[in-house]
C-alpha atoms as a PDB file:
ATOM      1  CA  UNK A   1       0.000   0.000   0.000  1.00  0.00           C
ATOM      2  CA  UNK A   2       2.951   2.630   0.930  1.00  0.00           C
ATOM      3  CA  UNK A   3       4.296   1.206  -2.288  1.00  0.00           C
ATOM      4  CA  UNK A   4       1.516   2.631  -4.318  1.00  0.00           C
ATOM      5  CA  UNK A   5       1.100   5.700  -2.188  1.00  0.00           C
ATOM      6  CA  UNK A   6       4.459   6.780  -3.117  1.00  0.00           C
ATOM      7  CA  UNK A   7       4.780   5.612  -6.428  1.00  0.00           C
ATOM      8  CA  UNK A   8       7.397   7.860  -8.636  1.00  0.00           C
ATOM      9  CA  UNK A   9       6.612   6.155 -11.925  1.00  0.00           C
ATOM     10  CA  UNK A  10       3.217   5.813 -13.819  1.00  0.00           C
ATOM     11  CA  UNK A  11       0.293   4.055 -14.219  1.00  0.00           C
ATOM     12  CA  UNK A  12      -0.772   1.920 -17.117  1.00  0.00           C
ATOM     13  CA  UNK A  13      -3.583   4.074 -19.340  1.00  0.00           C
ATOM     14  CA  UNK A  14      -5.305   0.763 -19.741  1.00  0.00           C
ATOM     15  CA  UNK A  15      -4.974  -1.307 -16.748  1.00  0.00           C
ATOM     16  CA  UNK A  16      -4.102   1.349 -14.197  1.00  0.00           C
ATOM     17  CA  UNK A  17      -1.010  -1.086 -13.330  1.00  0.00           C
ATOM     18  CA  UNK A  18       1.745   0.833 -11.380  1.00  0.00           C
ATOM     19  CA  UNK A  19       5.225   0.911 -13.934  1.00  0.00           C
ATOM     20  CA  UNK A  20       8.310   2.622 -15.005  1.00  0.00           C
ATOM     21  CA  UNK A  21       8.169   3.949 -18.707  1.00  0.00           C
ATOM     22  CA  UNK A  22       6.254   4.756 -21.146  1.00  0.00           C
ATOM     23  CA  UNK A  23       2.192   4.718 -21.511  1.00  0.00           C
ATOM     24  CA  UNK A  24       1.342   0.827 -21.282  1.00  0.00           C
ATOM     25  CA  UNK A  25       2.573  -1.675 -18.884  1.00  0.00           C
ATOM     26  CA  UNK A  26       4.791  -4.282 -19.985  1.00  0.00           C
ATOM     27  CA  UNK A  27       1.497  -6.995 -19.170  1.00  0.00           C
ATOM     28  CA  UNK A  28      -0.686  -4.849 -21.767  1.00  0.00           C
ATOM     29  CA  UNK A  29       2.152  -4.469 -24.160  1.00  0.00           C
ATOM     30  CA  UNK A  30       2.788  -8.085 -24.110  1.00  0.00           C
ATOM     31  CA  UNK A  31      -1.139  -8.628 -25.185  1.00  0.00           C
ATOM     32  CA  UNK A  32      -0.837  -6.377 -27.598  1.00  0.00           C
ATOM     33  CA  UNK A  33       2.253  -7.414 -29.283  1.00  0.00           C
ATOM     34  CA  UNK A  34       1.474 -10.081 -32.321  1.00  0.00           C
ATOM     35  CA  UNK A  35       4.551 -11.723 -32.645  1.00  0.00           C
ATOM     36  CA  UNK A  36       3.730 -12.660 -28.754  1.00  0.00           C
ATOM     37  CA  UNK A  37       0.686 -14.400 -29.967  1.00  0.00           C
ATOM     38  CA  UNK A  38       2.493 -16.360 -32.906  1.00  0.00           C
ATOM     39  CA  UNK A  39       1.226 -14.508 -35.747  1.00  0.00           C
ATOM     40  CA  UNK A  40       2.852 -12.422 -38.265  1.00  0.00           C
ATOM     41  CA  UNK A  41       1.470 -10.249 -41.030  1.00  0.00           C
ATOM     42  CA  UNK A  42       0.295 -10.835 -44.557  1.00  0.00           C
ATOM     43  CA  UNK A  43       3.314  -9.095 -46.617  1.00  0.00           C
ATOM     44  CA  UNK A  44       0.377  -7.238 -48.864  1.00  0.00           C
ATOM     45  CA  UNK A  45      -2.658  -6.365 -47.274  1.00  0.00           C
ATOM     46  CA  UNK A  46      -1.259  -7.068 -43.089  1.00  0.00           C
ATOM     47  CA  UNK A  47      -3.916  -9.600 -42.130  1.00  0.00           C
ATOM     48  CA  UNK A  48      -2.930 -12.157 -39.323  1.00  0.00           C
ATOM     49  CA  UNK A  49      -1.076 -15.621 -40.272  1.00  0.00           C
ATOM     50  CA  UNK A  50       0.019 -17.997 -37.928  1.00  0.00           C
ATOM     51  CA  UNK A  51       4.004 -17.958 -38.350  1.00  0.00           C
ATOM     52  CA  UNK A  52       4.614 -21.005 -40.208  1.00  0.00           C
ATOM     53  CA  UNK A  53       2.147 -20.504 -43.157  1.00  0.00           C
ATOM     54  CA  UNK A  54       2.530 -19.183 -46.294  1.00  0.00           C
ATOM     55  CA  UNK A  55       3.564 -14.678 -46.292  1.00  0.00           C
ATOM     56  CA  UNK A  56       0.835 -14.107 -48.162  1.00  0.00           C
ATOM     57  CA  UNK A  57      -3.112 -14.730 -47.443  1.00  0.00           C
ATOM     58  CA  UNK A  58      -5.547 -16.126 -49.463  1.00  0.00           C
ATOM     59  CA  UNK A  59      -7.340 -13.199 -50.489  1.00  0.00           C
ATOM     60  CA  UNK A  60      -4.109 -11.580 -51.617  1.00  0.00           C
ATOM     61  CA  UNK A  61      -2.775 -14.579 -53.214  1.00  0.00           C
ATOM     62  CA  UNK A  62      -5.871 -14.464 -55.468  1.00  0.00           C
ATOM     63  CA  UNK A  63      -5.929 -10.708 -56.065  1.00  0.00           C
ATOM     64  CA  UNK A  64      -3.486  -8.074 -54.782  1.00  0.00           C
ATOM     65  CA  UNK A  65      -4.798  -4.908 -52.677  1.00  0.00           C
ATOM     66  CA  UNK A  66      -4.487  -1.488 -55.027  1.00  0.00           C
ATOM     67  CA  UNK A  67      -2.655   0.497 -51.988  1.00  0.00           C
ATOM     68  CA  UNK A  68       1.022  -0.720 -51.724  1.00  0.00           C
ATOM     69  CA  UNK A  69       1.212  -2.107 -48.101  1.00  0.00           C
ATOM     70  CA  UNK A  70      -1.164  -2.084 -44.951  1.00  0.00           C
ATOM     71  CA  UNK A  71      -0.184  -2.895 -41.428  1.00  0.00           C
ATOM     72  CA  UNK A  72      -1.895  -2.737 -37.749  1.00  0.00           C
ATOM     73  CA  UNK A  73      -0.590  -2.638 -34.497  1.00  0.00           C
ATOM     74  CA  UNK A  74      -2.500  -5.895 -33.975  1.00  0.00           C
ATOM     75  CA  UNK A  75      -5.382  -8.200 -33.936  1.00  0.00           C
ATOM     76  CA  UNK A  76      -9.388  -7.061 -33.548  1.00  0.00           C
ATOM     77  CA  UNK A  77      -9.429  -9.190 -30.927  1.00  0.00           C
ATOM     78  CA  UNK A  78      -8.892  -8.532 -27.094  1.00  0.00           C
ATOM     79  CA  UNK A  79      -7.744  -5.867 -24.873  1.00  0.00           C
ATOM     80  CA  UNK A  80      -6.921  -3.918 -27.881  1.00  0.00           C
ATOM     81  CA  UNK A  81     -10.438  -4.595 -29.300  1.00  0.00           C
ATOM     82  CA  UNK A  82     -11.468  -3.183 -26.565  1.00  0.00           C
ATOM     83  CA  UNK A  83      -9.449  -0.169 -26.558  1.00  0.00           C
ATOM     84  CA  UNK A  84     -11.311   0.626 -29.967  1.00  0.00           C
ATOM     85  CA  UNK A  85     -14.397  -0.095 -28.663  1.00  0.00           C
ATOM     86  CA  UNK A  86     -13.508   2.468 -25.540  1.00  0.00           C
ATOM     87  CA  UNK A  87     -12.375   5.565 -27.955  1.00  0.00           C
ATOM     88  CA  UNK A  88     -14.961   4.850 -30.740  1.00  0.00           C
ATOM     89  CA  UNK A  89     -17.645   4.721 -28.722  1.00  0.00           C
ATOM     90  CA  UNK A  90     -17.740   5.881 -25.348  1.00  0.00           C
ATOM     91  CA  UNK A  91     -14.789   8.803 -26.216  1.00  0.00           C
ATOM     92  CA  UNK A  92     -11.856   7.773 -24.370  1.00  0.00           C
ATOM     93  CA  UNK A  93      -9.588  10.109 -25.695  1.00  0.00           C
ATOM     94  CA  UNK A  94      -6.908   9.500 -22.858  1.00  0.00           C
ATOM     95  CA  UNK A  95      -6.289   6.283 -25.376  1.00  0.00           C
ATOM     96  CA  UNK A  96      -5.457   8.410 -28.775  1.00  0.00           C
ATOM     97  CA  UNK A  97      -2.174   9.601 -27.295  1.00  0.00           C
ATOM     98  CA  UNK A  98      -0.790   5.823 -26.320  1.00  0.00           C
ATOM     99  CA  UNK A  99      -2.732   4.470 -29.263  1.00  0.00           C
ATOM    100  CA  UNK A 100      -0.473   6.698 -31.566  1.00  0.00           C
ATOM    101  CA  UNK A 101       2.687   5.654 -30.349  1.00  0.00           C
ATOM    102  CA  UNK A 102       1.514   2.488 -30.959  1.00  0.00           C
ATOM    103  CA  UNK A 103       0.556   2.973 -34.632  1.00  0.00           C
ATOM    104  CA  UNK A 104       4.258   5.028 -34.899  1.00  0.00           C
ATOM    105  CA  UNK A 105       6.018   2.340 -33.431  1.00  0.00           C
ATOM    106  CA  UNK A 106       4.433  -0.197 -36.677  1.00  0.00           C
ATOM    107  CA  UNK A 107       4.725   2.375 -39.161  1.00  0.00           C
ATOM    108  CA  UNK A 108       8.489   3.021 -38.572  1.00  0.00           C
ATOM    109  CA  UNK A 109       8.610  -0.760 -38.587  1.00  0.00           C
ATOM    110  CA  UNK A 110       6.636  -0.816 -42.160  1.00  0.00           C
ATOM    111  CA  UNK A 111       8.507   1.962 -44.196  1.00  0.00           C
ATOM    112  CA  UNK A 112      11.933   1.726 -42.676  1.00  0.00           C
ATOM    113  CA  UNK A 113      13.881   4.416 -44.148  1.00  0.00           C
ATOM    114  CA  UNK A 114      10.933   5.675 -46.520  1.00  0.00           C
ATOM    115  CA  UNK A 115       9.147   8.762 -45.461  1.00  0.00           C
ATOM    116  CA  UNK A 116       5.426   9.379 -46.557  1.00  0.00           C
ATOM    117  CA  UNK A 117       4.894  13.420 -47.434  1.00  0.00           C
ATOM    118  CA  UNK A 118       1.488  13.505 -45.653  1.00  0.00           C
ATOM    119  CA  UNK A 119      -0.814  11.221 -43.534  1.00  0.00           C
ATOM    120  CA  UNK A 120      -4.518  11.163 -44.758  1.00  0.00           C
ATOM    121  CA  UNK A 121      -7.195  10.380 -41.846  1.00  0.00           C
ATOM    122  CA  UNK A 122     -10.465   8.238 -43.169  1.00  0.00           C
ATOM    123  CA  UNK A 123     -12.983  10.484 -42.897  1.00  0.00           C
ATOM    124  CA  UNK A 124     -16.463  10.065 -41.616  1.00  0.00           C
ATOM    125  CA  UNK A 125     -20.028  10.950 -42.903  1.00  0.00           C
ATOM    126  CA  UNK A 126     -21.599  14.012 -41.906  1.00  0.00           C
ATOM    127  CA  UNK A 127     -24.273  12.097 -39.838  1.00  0.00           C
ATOM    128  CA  UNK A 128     -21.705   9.850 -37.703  1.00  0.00           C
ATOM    129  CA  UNK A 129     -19.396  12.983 -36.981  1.00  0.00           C
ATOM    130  CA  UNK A 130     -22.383  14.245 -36.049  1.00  0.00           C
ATOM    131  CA  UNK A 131     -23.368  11.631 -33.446  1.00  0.00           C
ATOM    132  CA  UNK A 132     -19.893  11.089 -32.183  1.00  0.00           C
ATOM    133  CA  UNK A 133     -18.669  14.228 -32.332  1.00  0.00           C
ATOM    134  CA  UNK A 134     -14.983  13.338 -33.444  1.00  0.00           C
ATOM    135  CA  UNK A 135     -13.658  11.069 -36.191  1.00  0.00           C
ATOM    136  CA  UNK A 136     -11.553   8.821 -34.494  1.00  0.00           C
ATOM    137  CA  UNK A 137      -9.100   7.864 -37.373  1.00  0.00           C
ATOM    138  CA  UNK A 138      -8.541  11.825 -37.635  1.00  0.00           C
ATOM    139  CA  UNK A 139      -7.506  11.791 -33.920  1.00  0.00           C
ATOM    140  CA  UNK A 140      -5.389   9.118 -34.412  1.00  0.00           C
ATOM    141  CA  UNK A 141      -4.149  10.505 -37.673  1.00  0.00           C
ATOM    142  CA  UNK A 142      -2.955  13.882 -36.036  1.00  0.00           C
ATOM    143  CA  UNK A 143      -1.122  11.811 -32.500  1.00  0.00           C
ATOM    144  CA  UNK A 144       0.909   9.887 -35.358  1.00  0.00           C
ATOM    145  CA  UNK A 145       1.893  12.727 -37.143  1.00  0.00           C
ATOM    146  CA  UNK A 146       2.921  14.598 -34.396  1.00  0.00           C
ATOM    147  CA  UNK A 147       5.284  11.146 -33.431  1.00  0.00           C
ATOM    148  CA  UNK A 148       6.602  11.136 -36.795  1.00  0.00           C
ATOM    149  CA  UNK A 149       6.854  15.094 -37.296  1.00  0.00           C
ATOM    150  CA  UNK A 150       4.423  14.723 -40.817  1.00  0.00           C
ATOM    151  CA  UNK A 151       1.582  16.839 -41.761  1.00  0.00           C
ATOM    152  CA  UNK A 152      -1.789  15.774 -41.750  1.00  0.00           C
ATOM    153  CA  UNK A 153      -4.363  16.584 -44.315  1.00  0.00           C
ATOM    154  CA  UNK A 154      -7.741  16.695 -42.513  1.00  0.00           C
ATOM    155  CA  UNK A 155      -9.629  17.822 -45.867  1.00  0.00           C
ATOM    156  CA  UNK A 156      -7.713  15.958 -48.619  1.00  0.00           C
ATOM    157  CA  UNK A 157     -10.293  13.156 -48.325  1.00  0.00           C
ATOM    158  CA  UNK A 158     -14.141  13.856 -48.200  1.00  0.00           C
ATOM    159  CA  UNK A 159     -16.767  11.899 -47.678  1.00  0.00           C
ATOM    160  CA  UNK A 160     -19.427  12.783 -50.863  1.00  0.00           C
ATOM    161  CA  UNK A 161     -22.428  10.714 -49.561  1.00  0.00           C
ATOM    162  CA  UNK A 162     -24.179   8.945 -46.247  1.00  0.00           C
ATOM    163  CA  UNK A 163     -23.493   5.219 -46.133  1.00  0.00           C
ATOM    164  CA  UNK A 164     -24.525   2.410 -43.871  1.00  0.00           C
ATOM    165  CA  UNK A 165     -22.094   1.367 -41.197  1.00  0.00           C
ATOM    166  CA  UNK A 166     -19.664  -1.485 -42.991  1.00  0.00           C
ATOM    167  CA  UNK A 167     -20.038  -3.846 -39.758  1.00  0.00           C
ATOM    168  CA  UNK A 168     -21.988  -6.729 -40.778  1.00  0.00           C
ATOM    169  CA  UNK A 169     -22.054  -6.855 -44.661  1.00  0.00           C
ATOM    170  CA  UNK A 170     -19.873  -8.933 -46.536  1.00  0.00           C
ATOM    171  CA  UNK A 171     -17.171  -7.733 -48.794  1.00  0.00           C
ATOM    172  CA  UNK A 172     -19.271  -7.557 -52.241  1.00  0.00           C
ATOM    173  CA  UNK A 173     -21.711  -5.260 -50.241  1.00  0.00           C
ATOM    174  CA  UNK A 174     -19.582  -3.047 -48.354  1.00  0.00           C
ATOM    175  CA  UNK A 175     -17.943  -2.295 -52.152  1.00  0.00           C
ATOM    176  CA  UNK A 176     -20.952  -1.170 -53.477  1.00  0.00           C
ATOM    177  CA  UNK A 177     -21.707   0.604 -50.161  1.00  0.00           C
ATOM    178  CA  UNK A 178     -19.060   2.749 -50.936  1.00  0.00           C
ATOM    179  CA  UNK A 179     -18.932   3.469 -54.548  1.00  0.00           C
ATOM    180  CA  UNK A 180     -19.072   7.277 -54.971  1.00  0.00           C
ATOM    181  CA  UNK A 181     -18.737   7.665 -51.522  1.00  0.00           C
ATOM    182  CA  UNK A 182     -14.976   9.942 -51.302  1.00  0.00           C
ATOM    183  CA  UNK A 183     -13.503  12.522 -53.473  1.00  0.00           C
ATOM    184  CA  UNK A 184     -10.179  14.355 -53.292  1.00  0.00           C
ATOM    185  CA  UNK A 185     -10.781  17.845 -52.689  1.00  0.00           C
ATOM    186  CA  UNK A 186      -7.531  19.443 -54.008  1.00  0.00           C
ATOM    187  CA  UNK A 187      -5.747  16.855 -56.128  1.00  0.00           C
ATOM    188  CA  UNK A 188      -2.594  19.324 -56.739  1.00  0.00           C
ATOM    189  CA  UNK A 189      -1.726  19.228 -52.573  1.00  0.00           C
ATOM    190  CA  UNK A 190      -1.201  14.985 -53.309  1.00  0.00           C
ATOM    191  CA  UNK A 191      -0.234  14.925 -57.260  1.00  0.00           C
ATOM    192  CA  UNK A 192       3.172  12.521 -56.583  1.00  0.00           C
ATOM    193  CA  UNK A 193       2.939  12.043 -52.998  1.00  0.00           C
ATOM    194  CA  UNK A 194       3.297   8.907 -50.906  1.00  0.00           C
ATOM    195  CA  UNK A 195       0.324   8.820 -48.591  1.00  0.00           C
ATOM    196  CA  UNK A 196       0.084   7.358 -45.666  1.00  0.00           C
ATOM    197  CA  UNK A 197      -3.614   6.006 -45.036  1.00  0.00           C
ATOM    198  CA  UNK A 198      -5.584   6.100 -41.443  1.00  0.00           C
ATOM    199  CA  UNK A 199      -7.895   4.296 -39.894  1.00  0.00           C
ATOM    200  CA  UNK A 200      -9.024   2.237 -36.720  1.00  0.00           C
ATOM    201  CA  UNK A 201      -9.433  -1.573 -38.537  1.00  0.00           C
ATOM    202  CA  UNK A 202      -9.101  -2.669 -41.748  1.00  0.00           C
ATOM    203  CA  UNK A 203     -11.405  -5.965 -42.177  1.00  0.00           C
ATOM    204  CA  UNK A 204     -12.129  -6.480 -45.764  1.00  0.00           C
ATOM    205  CA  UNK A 205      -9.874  -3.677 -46.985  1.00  0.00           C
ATOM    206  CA  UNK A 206     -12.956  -2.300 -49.057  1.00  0.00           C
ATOM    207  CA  UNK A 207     -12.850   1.053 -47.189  1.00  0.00           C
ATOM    208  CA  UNK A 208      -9.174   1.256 -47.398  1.00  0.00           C
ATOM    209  CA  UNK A 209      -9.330   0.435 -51.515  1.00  0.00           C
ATOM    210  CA  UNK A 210     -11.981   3.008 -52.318  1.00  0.00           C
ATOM    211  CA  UNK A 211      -9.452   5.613 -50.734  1.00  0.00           C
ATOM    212  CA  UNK A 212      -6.602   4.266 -52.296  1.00  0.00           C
ATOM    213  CA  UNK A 213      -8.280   4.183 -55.962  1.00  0.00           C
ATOM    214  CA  UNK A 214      -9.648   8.074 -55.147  1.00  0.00           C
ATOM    215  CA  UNK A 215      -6.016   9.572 -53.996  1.00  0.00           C
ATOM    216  CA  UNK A 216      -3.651   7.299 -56.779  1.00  0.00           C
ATOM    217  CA  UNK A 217      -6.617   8.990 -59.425  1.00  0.00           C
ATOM    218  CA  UNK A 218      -6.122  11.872 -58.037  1.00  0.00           C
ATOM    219  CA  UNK A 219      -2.277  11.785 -58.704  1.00  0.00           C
ATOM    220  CA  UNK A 220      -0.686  10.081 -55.424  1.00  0.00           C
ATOM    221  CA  UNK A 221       1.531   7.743 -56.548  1.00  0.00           C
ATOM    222  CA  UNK A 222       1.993   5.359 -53.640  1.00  0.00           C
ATOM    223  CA  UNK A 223      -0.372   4.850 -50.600  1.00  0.00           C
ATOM    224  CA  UNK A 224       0.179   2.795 -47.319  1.00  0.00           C
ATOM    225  CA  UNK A 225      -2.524   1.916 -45.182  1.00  0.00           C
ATOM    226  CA  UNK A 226      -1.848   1.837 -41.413  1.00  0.00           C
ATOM    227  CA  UNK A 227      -4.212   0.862 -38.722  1.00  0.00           C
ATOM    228  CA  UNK A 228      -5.051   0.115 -34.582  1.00  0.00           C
ATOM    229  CA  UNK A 229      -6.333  -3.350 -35.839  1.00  0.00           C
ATOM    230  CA  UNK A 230      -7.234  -6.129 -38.532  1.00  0.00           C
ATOM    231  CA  UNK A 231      -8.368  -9.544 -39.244  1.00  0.00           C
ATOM    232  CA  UNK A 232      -7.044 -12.956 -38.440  1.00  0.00           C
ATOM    233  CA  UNK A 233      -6.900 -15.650 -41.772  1.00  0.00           C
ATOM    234  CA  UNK A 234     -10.289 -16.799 -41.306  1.00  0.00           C
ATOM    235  CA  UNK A 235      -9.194 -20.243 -42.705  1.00  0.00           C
ATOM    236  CA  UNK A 236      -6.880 -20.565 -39.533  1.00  0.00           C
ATOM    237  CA  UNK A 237      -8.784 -18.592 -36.489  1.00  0.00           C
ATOM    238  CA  UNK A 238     -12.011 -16.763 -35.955  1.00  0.00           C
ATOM    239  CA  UNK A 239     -12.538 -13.819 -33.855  1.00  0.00           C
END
């Protein structure tokens, strides 16, 4: 009890956990990490594999994803399901600082020595932004470019129309869902950029390709796609 009375260090922004450094403790980091949970990334599109299958997953190896590369700090599964859940919902916004160190820490780990000229947030439709208030994807958008020191354009991508929430329909619908649905507002601020693509998850990837087939028609000439979470090879697990 003295112990945590006189604590000099922190306190886990998830678990409350008394620790040293940084903004999770190392219990919540381990949960968090995926090569702690024997999985590693598909090489295209990021999607969970167990370790000793093939680099690339099924969907990929029967058609490649239009952006160039998309990775996320983890699995939709969990305590950092549950983060998402917390900020997306119920506002958490203690979580958006943390959450961008997070999605830092995989992009740096993605790119290596490449540098994307500006980070492009996912936006939302006038009626959800509404509702929530924030866009969540912006927030996290603006903590990782202030860890990586790279603008962010809030209005590059606009949402044109209303459309349902993706949860629940399969990929075929949530394509047609969002035909039509973006638009690049200024195409000279992104003609021959490398963009780097925000959002919370990335299931299907349909939200993620719409955006990337707007901004590369616009004139971008590479995008990467970075995200809090994605899905696990269905063949292998389900979530």
């Amino acid at each position: 009890m003295l112990n945590l009375l006189f604590f000099k260090g922190k306190f886990c922004t998830w678990c409350g956990r008394p620790f040293r450094y940084g903004a999770f403790c190392h219990n919540c980091l381990e949960k968090l990490d995926y090569s702690k949970q024997q999985l590693k990334p598909c090489k295209y599109c990021g999607r969970f594999l167990p370790l000793n299958s093939s680099d690339i997953c099924s969907q990929c190896q029967v058609e490649l994803p239009v952006f160039h590369k998309a990775r996320a700090v983890g699995a939709y599964r969990g305590i950092l399901k549950e983060m998402i859940w917390e900020l997306k919902y119920k506002g958490r916004r203690s979580l958006v600082k943390p959450l961008g160190q997070l999605l830092a820490n995989i992009t740096i780990k993605a790119l290596r020595t490449e540098r994307p000229h500006i980070i492009v947030p996912v936006p939302l439709t006038k009626f959800r932004l509404r509702a929530r208030t924030f866009n969540q994807s912006e927030l996290l958008a603006l903590a990782l470019g202030k860890e990586l020191g790279i603008s962010v354009g809030n209005d590059i991508l606009i949402r044109t129309k209303e459309t349902i929430p993706q949860a629940g329909l399969s990929r075929q619908q949530r394509w047609r869902n969002l035909a039509g649905a973006f638009r690049v507002k200024e195409p000279s601020k992104i003609r021959g950029s490398h963009l780097l693509l925000v959002d919370d998850v990335l299931t299907t990837g349909a939200t993620a390709s719409v955006c990337t087939h707007f901004l590369l028609g616009s004139g971008a000439v590479k995008i990467t796609v970075v995200t809090l979470a994605t899905g696990i090879e269905k063949s292998n697990y389900s979530l």
